[in-house]
Protein backbone atom coordinates (compact mmCIF):
# COMPACT_ATOMS: atom_id res chain seq x y z
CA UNK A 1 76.08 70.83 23.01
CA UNK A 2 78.18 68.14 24.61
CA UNK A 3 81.85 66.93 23.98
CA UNK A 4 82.33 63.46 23.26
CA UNK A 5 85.57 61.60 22.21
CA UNK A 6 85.60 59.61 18.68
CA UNK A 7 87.01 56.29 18.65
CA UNK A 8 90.20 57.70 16.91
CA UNK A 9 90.69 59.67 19.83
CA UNK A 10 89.71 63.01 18.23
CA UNK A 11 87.17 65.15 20.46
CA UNK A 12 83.78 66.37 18.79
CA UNK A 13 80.92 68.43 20.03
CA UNK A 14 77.21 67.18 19.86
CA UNK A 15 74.07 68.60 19.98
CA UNK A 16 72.42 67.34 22.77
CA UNK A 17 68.58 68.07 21.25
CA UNK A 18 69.36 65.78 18.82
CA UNK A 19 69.94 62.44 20.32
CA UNK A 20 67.55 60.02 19.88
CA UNK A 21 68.94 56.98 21.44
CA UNK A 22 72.33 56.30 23.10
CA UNK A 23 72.78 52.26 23.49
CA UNK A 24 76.61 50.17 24.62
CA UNK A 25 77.30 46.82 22.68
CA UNK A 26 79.98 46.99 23.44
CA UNK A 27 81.10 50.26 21.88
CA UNK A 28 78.73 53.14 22.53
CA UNK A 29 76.84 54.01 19.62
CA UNK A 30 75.02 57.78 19.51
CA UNK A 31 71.76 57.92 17.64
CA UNK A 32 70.27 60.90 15.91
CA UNK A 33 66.75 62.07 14.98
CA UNK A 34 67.86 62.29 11.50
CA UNK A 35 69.30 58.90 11.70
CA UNK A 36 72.83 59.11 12.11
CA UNK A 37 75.05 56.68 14.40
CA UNK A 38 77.94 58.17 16.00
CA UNK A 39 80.09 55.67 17.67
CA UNK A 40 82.22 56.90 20.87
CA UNK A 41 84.69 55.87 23.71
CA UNK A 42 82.42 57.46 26.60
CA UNK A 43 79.70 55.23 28.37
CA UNK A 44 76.17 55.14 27.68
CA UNK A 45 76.39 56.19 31.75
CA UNK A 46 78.76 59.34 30.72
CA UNK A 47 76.76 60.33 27.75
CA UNK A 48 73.23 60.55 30.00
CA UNK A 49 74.96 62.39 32.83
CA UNK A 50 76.37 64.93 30.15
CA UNK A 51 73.10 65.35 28.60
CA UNK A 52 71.32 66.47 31.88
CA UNK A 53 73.85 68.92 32.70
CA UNK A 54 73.41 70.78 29.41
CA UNK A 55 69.50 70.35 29.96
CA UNK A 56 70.43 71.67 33.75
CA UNK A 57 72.45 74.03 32.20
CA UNK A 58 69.81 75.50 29.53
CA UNK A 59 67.60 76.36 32.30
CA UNK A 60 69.59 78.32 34.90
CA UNK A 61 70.00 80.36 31.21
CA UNK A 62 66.33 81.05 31.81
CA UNK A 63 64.95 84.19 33.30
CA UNK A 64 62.62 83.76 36.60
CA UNK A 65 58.92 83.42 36.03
């Protein structure tokens, strides 16, 4: 799950697994495999980084091979 900010200003928590596209014209807009847009303050730039640190994160959650 990641935190983004809404454009009211008003945080909200996403799950990660279920972006489909993230795109900036100029607002960043947050699409979801089931179809919903989400439009938020952070950058396309922010939302990837944030994305591989929960990915990062979900595998030091791993146990060793």
């Amino acid at each position: 799950m990641i935190t983004v900010t809404r454009l009211n200003g008003k945080p909200m928590v996403v799950n990660a697994e279920l972006i489909r596209t993230v795109e900036e014209n100029p607002d960043t807009t947050i699409t979801l495999i089931n179809g919903d847009h989400l439009i938020v303050k952070e950058s396309m730039t922010t939302i990837v980084e944030k994305v591989i640190e929960y990915g990062r994160h979900l595998r030091r959650m791993l146990p060793p091979d």
